[in-house]
C-alpha atoms as a PDB file:
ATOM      1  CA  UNK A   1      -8.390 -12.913   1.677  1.00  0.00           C
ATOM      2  CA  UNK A   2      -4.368 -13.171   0.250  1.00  0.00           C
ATOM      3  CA  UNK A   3      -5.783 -15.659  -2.176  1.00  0.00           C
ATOM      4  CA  UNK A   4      -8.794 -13.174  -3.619  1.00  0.00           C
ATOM      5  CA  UNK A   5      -6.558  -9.969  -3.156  1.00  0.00           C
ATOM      6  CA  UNK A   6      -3.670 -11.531  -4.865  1.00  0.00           C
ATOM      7  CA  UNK A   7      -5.420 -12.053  -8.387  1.00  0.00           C
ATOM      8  CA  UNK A   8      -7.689  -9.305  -8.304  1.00  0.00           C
ATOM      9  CA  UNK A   9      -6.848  -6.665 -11.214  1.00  0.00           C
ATOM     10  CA  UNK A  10      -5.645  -3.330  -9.549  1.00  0.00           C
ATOM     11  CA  UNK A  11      -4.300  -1.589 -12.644  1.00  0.00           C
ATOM     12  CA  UNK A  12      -6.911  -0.239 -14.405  1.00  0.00           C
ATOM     13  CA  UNK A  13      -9.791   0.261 -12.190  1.00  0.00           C
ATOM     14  CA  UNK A  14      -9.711   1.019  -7.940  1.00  0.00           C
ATOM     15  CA  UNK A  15     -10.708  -1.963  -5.696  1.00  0.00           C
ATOM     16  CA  UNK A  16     -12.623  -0.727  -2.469  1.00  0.00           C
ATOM     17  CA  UNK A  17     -13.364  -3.787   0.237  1.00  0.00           C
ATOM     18  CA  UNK A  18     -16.275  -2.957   2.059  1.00  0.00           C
ATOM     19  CA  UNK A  19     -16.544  -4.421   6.005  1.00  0.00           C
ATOM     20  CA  UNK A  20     -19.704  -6.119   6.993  1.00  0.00           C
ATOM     21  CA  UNK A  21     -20.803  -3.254   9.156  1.00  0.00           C
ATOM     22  CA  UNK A  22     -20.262  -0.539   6.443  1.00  0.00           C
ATOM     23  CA  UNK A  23     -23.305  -2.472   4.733  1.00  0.00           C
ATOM     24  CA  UNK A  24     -26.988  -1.433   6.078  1.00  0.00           C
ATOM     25  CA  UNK A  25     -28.397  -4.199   7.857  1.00  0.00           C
ATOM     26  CA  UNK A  26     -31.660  -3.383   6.857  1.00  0.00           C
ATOM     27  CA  UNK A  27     -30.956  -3.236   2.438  1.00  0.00           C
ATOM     28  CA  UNK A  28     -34.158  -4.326   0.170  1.00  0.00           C
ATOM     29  CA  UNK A  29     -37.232  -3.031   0.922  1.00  0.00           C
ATOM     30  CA  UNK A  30     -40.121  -4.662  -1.013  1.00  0.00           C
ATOM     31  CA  UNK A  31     -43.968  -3.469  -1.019  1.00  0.00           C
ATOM     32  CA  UNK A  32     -46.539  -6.456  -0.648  1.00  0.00           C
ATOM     33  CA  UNK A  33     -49.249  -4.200  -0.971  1.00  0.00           C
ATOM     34  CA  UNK A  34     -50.584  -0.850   0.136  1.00  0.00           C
ATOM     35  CA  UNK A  35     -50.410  -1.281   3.581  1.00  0.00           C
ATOM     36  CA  UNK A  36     -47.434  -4.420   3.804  1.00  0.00           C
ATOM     37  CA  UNK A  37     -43.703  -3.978   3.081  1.00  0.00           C
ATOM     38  CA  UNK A  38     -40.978  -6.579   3.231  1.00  0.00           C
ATOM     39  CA  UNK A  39     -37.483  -6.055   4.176  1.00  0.00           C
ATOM     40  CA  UNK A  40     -34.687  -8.154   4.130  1.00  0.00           C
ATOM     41  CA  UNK A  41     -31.883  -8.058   6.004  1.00  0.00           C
ATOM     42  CA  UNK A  42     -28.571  -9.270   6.301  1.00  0.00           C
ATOM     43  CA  UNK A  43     -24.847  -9.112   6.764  1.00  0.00           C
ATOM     44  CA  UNK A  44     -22.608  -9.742   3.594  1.00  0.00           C
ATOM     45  CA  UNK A  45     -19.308 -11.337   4.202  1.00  0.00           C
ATOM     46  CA  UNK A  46     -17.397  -9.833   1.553  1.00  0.00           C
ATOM     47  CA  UNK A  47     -17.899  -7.011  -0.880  1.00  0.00           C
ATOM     48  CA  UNK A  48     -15.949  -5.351  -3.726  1.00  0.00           C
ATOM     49  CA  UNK A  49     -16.132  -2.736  -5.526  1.00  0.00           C
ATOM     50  CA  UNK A  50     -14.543  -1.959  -9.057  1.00  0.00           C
ATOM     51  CA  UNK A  51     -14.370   1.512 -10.336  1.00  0.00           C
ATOM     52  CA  UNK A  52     -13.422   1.432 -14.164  1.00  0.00           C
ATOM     53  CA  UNK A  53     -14.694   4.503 -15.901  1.00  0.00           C
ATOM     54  CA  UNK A  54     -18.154   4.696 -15.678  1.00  0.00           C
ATOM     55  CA  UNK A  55     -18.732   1.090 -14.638  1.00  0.00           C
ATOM     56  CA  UNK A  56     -18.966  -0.083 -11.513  1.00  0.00           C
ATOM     57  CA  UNK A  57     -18.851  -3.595 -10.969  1.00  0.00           C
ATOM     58  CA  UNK A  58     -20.181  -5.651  -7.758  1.00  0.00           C
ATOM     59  CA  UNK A  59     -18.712  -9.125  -6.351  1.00  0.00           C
ATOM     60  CA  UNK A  60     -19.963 -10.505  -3.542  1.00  0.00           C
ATOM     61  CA  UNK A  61     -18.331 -13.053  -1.662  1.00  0.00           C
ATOM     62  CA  UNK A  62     -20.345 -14.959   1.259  1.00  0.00           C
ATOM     63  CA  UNK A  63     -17.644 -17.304   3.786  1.00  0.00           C
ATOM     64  CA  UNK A  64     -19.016 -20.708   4.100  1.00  0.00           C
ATOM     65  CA  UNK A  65     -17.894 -23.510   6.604  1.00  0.00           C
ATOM     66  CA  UNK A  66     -19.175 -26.377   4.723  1.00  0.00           C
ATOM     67  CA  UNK A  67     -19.097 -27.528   1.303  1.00  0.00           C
ATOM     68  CA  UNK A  68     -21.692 -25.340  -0.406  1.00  0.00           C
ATOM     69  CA  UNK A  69     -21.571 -24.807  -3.892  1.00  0.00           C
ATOM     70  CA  UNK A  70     -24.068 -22.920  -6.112  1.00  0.00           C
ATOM     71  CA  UNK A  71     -27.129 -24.823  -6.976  1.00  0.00           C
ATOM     72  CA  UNK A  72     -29.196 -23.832  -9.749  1.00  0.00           C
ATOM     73  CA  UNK A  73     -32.219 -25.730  -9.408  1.00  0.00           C
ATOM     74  CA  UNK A  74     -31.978 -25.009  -5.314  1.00  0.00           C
ATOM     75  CA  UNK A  75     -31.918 -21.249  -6.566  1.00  0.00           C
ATOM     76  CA  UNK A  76     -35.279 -21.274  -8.915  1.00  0.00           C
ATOM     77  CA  UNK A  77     -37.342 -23.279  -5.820  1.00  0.00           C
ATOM     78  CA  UNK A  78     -36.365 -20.900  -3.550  1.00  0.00           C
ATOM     79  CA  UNK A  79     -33.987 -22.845  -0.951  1.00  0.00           C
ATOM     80  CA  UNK A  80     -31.010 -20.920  -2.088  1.00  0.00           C
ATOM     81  CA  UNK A  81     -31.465 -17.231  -2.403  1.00  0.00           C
ATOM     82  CA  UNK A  82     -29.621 -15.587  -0.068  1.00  0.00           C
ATOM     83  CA  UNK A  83     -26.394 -14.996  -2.469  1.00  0.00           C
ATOM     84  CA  UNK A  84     -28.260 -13.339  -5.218  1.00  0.00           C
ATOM     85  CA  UNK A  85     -30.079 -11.066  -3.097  1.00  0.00           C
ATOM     86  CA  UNK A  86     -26.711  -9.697  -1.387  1.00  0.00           C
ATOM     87  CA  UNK A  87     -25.738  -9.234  -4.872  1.00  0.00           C
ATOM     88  CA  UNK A  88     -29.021  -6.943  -5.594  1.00  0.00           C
ATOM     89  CA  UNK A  89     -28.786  -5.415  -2.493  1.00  0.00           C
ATOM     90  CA  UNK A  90     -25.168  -4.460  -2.595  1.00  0.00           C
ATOM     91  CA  UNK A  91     -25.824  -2.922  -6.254  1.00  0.00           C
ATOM     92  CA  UNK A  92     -28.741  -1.130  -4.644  1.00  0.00           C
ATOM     93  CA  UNK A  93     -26.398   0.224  -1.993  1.00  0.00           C
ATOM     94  CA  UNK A  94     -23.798   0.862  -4.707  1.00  0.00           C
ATOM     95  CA  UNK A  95     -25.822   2.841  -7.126  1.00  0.00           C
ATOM     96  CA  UNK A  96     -27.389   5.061  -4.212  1.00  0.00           C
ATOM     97  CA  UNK A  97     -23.534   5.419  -3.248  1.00  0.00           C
ATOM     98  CA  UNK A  98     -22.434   6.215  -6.884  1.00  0.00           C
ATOM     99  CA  UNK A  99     -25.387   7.419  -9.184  1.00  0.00           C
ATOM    100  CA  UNK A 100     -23.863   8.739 -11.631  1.00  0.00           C
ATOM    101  CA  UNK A 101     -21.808   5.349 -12.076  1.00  0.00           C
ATOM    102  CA  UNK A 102     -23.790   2.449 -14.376  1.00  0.00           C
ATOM    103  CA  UNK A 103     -23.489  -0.643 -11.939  1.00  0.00           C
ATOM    104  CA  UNK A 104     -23.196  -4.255 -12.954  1.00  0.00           C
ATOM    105  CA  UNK A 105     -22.854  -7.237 -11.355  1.00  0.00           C
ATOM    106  CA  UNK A 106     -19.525  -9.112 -11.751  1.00  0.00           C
ATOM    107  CA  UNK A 107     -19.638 -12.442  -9.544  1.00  0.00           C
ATOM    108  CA  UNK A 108     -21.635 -14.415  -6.663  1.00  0.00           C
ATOM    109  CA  UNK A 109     -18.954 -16.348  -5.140  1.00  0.00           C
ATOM    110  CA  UNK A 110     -18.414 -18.927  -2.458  1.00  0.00           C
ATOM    111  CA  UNK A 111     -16.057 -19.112  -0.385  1.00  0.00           C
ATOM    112  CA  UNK A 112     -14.740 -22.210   1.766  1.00  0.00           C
ATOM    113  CA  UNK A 113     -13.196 -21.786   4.836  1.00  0.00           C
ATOM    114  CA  UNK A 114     -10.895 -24.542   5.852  1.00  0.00           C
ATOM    115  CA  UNK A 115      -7.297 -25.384   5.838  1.00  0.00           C
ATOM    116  CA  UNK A 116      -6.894 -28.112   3.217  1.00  0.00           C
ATOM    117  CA  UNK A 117      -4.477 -31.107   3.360  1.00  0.00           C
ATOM    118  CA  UNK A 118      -2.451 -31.931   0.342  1.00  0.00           C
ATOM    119  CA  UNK A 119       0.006 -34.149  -0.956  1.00  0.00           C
ATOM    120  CA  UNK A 120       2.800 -32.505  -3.016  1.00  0.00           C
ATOM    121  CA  UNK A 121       6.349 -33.082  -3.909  1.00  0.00           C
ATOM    122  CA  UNK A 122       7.641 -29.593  -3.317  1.00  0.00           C
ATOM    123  CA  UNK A 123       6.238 -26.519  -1.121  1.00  0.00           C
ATOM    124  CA  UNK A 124       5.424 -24.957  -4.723  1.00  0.00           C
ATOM    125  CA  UNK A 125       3.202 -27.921  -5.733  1.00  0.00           C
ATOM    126  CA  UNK A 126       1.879 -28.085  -2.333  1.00  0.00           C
ATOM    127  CA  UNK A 127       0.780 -24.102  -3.062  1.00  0.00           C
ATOM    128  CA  UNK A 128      -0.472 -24.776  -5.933  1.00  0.00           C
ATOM    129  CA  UNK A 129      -2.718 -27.830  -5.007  1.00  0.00           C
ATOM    130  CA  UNK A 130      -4.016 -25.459  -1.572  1.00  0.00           C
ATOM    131  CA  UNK A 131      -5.204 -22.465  -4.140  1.00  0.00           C
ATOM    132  CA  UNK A 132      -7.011 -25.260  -6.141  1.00  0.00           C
ATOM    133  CA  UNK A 133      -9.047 -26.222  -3.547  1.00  0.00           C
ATOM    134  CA  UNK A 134      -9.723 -22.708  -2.388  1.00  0.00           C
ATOM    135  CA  UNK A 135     -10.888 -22.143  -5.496  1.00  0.00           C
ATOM    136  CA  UNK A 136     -14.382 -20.201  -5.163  1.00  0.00           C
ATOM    137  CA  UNK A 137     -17.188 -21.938  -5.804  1.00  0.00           C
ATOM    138  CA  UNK A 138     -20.627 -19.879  -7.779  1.00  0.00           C
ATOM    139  CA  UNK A 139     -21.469 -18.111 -10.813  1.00  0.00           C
ATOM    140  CA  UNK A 140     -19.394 -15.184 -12.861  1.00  0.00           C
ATOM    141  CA  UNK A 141     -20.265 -12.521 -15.316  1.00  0.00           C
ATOM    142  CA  UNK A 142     -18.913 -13.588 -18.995  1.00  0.00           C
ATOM    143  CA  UNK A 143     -17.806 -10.243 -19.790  1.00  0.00           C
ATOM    144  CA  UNK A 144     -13.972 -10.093 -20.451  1.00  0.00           C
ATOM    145  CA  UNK A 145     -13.581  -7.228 -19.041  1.00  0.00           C
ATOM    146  CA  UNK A 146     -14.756  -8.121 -15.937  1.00  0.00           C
ATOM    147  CA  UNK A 147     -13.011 -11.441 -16.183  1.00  0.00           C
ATOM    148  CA  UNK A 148      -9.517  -8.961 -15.795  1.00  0.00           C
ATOM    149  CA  UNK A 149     -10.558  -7.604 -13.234  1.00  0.00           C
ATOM    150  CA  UNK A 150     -12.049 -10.424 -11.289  1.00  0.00           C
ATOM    151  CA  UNK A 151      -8.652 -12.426 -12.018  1.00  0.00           C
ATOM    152  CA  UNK A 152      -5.761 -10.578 -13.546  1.00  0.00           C
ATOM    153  CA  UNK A 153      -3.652 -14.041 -13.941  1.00  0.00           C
ATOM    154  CA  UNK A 154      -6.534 -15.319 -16.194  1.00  0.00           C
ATOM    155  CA  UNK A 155      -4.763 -16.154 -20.260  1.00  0.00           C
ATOM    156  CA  UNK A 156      -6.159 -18.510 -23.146  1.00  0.00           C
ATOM    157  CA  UNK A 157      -5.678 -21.938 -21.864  1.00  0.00           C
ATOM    158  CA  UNK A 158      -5.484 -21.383 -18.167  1.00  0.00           C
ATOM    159  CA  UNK A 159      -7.790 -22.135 -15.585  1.00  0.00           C
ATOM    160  CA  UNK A 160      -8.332 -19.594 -13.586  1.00  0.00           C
ATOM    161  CA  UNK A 161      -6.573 -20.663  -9.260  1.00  0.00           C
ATOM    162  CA  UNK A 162      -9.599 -18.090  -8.335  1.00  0.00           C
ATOM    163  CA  UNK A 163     -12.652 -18.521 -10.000  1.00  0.00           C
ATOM    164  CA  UNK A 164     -14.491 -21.419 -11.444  1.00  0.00           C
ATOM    165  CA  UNK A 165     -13.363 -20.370 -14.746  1.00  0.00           C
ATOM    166  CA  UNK A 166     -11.018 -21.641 -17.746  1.00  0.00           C
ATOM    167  CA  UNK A 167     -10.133 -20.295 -21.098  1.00  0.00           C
ATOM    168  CA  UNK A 168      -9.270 -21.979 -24.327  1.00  0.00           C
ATOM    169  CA  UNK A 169      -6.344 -22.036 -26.233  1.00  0.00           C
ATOM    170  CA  UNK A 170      -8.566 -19.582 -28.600  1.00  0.00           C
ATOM    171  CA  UNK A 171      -9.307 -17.073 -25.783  1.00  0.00           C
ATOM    172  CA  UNK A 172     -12.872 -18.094 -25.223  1.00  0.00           C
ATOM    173  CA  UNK A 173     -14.561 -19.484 -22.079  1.00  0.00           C
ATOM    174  CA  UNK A 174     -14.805 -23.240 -22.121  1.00  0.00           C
ATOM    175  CA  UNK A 175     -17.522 -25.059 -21.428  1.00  0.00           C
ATOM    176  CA  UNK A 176     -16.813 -26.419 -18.189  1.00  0.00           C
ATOM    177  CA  UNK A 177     -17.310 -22.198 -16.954  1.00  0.00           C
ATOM    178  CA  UNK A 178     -19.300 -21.531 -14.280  1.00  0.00           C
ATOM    179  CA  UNK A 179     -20.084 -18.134 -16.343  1.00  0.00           C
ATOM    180  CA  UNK A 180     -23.129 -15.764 -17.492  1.00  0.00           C
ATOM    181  CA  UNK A 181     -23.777 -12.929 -19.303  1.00  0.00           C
ATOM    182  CA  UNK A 182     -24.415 -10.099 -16.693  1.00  0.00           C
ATOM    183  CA  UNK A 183     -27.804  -9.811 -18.125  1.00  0.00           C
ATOM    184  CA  UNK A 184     -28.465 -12.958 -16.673  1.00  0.00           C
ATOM    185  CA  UNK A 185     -26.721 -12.606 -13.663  1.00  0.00           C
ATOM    186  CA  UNK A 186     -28.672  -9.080 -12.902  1.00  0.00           C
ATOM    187  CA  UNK A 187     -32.016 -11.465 -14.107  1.00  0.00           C
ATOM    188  CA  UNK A 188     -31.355 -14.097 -11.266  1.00  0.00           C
ATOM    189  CA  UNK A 189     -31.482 -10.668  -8.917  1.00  0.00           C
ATOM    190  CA  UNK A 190     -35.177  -9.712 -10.088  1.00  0.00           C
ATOM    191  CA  UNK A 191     -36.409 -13.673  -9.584  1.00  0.00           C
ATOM    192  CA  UNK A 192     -34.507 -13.279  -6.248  1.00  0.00           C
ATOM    193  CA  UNK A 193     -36.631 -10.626  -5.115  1.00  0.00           C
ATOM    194  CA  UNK A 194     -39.946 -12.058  -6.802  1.00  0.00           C
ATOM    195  CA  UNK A 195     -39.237 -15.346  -5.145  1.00  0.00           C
ATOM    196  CA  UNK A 196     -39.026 -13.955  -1.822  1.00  0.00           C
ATOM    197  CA  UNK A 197     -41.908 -10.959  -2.347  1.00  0.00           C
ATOM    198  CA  UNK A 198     -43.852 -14.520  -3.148  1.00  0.00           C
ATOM    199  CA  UNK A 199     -43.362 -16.352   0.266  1.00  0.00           C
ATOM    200  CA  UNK A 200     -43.673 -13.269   1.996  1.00  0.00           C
ATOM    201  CA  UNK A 201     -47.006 -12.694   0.886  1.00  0.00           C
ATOM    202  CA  UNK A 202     -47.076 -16.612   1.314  1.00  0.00           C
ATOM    203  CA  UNK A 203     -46.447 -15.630   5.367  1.00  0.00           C
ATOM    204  CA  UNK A 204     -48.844 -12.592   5.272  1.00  0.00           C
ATOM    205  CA  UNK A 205     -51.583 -14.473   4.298  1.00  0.00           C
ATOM    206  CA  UNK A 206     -51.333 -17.508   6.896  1.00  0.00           C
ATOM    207  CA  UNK A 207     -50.188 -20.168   4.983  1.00  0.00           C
ATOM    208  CA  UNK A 208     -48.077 -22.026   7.346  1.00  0.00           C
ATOM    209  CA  UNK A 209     -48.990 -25.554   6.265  1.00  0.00           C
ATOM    210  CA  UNK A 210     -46.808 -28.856   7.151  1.00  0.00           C
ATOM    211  CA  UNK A 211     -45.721 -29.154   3.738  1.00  0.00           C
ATOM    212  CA  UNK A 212     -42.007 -29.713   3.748  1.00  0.00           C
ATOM    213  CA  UNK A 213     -40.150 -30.375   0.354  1.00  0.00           C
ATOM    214  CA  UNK A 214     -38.190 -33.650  -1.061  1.00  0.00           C
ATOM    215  CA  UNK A 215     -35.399 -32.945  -3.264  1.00  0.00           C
ATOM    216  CA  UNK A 216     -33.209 -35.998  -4.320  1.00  0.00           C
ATOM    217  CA  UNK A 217     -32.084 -37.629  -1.361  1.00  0.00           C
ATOM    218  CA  UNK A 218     -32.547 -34.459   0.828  1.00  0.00           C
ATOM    219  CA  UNK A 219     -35.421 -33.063   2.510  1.00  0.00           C
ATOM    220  CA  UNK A 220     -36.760 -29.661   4.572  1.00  0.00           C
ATOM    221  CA  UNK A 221     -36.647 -31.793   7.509  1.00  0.00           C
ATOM    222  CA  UNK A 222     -32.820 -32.734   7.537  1.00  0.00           C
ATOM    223  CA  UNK A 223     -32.005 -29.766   9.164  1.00  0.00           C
ATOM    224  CA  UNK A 224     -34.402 -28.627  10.841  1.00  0.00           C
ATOM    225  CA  UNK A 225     -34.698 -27.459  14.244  1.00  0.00           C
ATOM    226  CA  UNK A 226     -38.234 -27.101  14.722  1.00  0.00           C
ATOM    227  CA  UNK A 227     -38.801 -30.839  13.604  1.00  0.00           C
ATOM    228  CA  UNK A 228     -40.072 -31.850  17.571  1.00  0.00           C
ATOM    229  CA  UNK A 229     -42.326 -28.805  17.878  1.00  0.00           C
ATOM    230  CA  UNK A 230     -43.707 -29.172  13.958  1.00  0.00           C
ATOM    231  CA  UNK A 231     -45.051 -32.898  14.597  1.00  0.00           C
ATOM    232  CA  UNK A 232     -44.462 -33.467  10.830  1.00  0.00           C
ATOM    233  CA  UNK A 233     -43.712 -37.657  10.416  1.00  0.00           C
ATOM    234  CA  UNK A 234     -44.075 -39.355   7.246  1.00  0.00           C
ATOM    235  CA  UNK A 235     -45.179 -42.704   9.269  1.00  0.00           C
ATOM    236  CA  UNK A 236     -48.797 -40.576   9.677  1.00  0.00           C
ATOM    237  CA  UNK A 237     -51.875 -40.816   7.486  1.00  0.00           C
ATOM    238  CA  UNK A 238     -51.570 -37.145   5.252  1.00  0.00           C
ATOM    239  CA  UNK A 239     -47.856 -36.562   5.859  1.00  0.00           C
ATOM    240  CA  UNK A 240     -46.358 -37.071   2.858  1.00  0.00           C
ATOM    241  CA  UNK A 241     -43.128 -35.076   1.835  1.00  0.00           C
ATOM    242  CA  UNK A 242     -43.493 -32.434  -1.558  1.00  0.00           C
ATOM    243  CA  UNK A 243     -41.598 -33.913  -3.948  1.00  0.00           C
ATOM    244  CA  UNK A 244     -39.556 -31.324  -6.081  1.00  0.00           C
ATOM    245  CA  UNK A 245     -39.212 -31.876  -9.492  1.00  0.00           C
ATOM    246  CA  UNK A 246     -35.742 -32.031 -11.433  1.00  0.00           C
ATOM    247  CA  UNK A 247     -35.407 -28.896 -13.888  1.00  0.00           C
ATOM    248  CA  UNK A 248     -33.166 -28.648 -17.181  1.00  0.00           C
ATOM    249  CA  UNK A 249     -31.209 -25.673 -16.970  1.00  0.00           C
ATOM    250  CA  UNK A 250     -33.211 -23.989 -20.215  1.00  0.00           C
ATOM    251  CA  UNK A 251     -36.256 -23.968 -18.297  1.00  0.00           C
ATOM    252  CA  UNK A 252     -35.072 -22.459 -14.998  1.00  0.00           C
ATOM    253  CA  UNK A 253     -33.038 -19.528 -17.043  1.00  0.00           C
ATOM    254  CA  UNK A 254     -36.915 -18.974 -18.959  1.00  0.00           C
ATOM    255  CA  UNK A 255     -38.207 -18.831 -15.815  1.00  0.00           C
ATOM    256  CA  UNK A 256     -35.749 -16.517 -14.329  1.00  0.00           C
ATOM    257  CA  UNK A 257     -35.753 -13.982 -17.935  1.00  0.00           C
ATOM    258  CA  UNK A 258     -39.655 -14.117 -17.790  1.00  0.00           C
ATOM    259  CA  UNK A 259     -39.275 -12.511 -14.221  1.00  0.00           C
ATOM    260  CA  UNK A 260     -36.852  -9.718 -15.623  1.00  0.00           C
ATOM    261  CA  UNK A 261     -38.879  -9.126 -18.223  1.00  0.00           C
ATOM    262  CA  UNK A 262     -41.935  -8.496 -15.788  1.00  0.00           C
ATOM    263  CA  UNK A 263     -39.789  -6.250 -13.561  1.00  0.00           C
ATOM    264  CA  UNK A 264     -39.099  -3.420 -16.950  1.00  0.00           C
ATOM    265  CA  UNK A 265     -42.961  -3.696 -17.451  1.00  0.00           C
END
């Protein structure tokens, strides 16, 4: 929390936190059809708020034990959605809160929480090495703008201690950015909420087939604490895993536009 509240930009715009039980359990509320509705619930670690003028910008941070990171191709087969749809649901709660504010989405971030172990010369280098691998861990809106707010120590050249960020000597994000325009980022909301409308009508309509997924070397099964009671073994004619195939960035983001596109219709 020092870490995130220490280079967040207080200057120009007000910061509000927002506490886990400040945010309505029960947030997005999506109709199947005329007589089913899907909500989703749950509790968002971290929120922020930016007020700068008429903008209000949205960051939401979810704590993580482990080593997550954001995965893009995870995201568009639906095994990684939760993040994005806190984000839509706390700019939901946030315009209801403010409407006379325009709300955009500044960051999905991921946050690790552990104590690293470093090796340093000094206590300053030791710092230093400890903020770098704090360093959140998802996907941030391009606009410079935001970028001050999100991380007021951010200059051309400097990588950002925060976010997954760096800027070039010339002042523009490099490469190496994990950064988007916040049209996209507000686009990976609306497949969000398709995605999920999708397997909830999936649920409705009784499809609860042993069909778990392969990706790489992992598998719906790794995890799983329902393996015993599911009876699902490889080693039995017709159990064979669904192989997922690997996507190129360009096709996921059409995916993900196409689904924006369908939500303005």
């Amino acid at each position: 929390v020092a870490q995130v509240a220490a280079h967040t930009r207080k200057q120009s715009g007000s910061v509000k936190d927002v506490a886990p039980e400040d945010i309505p359990v029960e947030v997005i509320e999506h109709r199947l059809s005329e007589e089913e509705r899907m909500f989703l619930r749950g509790i968002i670690d971290r929120l922020d708020v930016c007020e700068d003028g008429n903008n209000l910008y949205v960051r939401v941070i979810d704590y993580k034990s482990g080593n997550t990171s954001f995965d893009f191709e995870a995201f568009y087969y639906g095994l990684q959605l939760q993040l994005v749809l806190y984000l839509r649901a706390a700019m939901e709660l946030a315009g209801r809160e403010h409407p006379d504010k325009q709300v955009e989405p500044a960051a999905i971030l991921y946050y690790h929480m552990k104590d690293p172990l470093v090796e340093a010369a000094n206590g300053q280098d030791a710092e230093i090495q400890r903020l770098k691998e704090l360093r959140l861990n998802g996907l941030v809106a391009s606009d410079e703008n935001i970028l001050k707010h999100l991380d007021r120590t951010l200059a051309p050249g400097k990588k950002s201690r925060l976010l997954p960020v760096e800027v070039n000597k010339n002042g523009e994000l490099s490469a190496r950015s994990q950064a988007v325009s916040r049209k996209r980022l507000e686009a990976l909301t609306d497949y969000a909420v398709e995605k999920a409308a999708r397997i909830g009508q999936e649920i409705l309509e009784g499809h609860v087939e042993q069909n778990p997924y392969q990706r790489k070397d992992r598998t719906a099964c790794s995890l799983c604490s329902c393996r015993e009671a599911c009876g699902f073994d490889e080693r039995l004619p017709g159990c064979e895993f669904r192989k997922l195939e690997k996507m190129a960035d360009e096709g996921i983001w059409e995916a993900v536009l196409r689904a924006a596109d369908r939500k303005r219709e």
